[in-house]
N, C-alpha and C. Protein backbone atom coordinates (compact mmCIF):
# COMPACT_ATOMS: atom_id res chain seq x y z
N UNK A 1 80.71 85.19 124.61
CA UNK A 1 81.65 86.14 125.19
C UNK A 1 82.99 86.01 124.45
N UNK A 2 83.44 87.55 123.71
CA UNK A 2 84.78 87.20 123.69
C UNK A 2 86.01 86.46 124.17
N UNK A 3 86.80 85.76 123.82
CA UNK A 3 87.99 85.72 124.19
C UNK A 3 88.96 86.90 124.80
N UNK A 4 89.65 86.92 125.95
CA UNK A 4 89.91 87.95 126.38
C UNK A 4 91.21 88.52 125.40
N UNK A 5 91.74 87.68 124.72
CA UNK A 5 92.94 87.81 123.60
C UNK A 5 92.46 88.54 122.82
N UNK A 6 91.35 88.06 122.25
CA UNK A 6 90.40 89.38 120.88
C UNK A 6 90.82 90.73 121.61
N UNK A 7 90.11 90.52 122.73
CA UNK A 7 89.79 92.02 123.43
C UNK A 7 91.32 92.69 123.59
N UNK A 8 92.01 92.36 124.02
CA UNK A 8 93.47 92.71 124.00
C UNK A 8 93.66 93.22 122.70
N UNK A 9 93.94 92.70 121.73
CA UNK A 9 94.26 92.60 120.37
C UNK A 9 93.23 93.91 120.02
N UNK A 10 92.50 93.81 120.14
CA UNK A 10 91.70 95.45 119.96
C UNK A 10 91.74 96.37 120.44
N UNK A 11 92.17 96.08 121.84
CA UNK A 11 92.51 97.45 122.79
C UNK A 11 93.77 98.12 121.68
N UNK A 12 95.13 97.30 121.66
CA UNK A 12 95.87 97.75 121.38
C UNK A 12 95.75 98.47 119.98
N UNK A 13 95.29 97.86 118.65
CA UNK A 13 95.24 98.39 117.56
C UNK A 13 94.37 99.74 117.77
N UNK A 14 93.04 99.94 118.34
CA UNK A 14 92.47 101.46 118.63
C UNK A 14 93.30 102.14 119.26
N UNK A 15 94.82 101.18 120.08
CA UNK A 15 95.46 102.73 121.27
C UNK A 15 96.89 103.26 119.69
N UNK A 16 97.14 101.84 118.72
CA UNK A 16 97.58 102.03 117.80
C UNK A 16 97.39 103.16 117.10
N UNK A 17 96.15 103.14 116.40
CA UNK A 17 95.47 104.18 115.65
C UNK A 17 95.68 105.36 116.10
N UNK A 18 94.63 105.79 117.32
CA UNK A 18 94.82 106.68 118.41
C UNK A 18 96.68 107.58 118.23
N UNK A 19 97.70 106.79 118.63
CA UNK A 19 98.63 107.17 118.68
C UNK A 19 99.40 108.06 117.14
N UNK A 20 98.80 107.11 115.87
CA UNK A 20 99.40 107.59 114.36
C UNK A 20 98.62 108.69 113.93
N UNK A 21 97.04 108.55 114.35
CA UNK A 21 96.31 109.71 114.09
C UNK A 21 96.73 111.26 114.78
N UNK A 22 97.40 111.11 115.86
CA UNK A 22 97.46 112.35 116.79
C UNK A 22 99.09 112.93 116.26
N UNK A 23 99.99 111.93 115.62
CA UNK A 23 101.24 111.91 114.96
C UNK A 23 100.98 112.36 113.72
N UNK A 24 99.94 112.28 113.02
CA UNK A 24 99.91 112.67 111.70
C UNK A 24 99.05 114.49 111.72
N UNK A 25 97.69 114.63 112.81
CA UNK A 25 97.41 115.98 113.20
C UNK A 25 98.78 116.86 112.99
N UNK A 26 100.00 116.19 113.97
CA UNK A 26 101.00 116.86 114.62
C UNK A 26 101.53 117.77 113.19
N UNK A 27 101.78 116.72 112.23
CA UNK A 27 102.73 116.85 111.16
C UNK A 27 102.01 117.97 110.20
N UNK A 28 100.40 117.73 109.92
CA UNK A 28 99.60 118.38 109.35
C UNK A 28 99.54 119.86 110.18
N UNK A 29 99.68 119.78 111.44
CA UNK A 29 99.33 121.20 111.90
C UNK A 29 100.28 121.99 111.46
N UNK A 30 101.48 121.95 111.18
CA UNK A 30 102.67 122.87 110.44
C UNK A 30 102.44 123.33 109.11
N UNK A 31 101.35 122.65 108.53
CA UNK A 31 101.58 123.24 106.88
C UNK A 31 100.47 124.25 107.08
N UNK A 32 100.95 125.17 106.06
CA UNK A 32 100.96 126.81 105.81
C UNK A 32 99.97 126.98 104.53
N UNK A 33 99.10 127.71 104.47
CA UNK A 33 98.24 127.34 103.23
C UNK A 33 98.84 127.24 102.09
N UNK A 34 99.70 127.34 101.95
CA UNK A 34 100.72 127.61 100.14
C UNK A 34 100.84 125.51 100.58
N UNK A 35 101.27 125.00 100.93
CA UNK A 35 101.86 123.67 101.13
C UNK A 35 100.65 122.66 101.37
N UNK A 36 99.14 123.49 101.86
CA UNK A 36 97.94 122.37 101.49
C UNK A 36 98.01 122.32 99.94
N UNK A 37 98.14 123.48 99.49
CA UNK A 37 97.61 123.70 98.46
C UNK A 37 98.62 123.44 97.27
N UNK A 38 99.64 122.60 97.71
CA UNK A 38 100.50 122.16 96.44
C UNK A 38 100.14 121.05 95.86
N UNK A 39 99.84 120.82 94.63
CA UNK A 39 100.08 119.88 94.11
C UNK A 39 101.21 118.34 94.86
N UNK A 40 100.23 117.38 94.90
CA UNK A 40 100.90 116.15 95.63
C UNK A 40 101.67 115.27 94.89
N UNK A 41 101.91 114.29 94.89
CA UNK A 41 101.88 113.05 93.92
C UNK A 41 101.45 112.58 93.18
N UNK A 42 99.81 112.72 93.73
CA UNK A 42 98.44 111.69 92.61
C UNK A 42 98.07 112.94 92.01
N UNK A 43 98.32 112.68 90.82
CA UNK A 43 97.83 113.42 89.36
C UNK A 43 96.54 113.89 89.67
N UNK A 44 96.60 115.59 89.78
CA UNK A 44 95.87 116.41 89.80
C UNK A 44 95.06 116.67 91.08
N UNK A 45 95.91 116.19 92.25
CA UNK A 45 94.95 116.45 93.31
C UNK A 45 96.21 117.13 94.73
N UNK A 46 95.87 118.33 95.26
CA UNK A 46 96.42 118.98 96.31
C UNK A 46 97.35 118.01 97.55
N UNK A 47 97.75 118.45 97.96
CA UNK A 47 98.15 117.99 99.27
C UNK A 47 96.56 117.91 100.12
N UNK A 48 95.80 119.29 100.09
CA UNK A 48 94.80 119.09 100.80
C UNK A 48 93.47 117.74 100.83
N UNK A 49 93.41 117.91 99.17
CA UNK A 49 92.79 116.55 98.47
C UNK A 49 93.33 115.50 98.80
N UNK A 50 94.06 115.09 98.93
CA UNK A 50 94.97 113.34 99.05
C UNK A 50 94.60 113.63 100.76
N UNK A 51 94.45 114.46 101.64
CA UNK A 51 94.68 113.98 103.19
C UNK A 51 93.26 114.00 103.33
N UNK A 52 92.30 115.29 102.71
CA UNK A 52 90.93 115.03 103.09
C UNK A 52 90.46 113.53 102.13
N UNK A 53 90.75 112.64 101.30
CA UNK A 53 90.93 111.11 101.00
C UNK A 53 90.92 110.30 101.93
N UNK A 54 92.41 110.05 102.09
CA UNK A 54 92.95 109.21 103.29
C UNK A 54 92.34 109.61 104.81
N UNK A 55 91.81 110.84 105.39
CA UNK A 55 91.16 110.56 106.45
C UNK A 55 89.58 110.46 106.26
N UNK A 56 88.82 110.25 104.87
CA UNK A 56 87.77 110.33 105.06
C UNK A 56 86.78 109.06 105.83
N UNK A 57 87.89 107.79 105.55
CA UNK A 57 87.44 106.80 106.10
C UNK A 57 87.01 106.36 107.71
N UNK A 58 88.52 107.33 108.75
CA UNK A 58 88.52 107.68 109.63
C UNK A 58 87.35 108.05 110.49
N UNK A 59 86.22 108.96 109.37
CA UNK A 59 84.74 108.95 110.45
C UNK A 59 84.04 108.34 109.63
N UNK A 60 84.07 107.32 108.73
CA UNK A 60 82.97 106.36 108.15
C UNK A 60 83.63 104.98 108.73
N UNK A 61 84.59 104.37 109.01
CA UNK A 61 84.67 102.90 109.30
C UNK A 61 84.57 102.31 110.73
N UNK A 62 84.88 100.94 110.92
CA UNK A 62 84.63 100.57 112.64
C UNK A 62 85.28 101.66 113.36
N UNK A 63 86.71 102.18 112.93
CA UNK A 63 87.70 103.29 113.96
C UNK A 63 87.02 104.23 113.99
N UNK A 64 85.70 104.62 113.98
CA UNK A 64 85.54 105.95 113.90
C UNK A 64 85.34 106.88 115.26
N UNK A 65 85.30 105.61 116.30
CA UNK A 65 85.08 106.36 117.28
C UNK A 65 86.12 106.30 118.22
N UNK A 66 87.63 105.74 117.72
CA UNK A 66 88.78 105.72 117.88
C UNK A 66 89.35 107.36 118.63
């Protein structure tokens, strides 16, 4: 049986997640198709490309059902 500290320590990082993921939707729901579709930072890839990246992990890792 877990330690009830683990379990704590996990509650919080999934209510963590939970909270940055629904903060980052927020930010993403404002852009306008001209602004997916700009060119980002990383050489040769969209705004849309770099976020569909960074959340692809989101439904492949342990958080996925975060």
């Amino acid at each position: 049986m877990p330690e009830p500290r683990v379990t704590e320590t996990r509650k919080a990082l999934e209510q963590a997640i939970h909270v940055e993921r629904s903060a980052l939707a927020q930010d993403l729901a404002a852009l306008d198709e001209a602004q997916w579709a700009r060119a980002s930072l990383c050489e040769r890839w969209t705004v849309e490309e770099v976020v569909a990246h960074l959340t692809a992990g989101a439904s492949t890792g342990w958080g996925a059902g975060c």
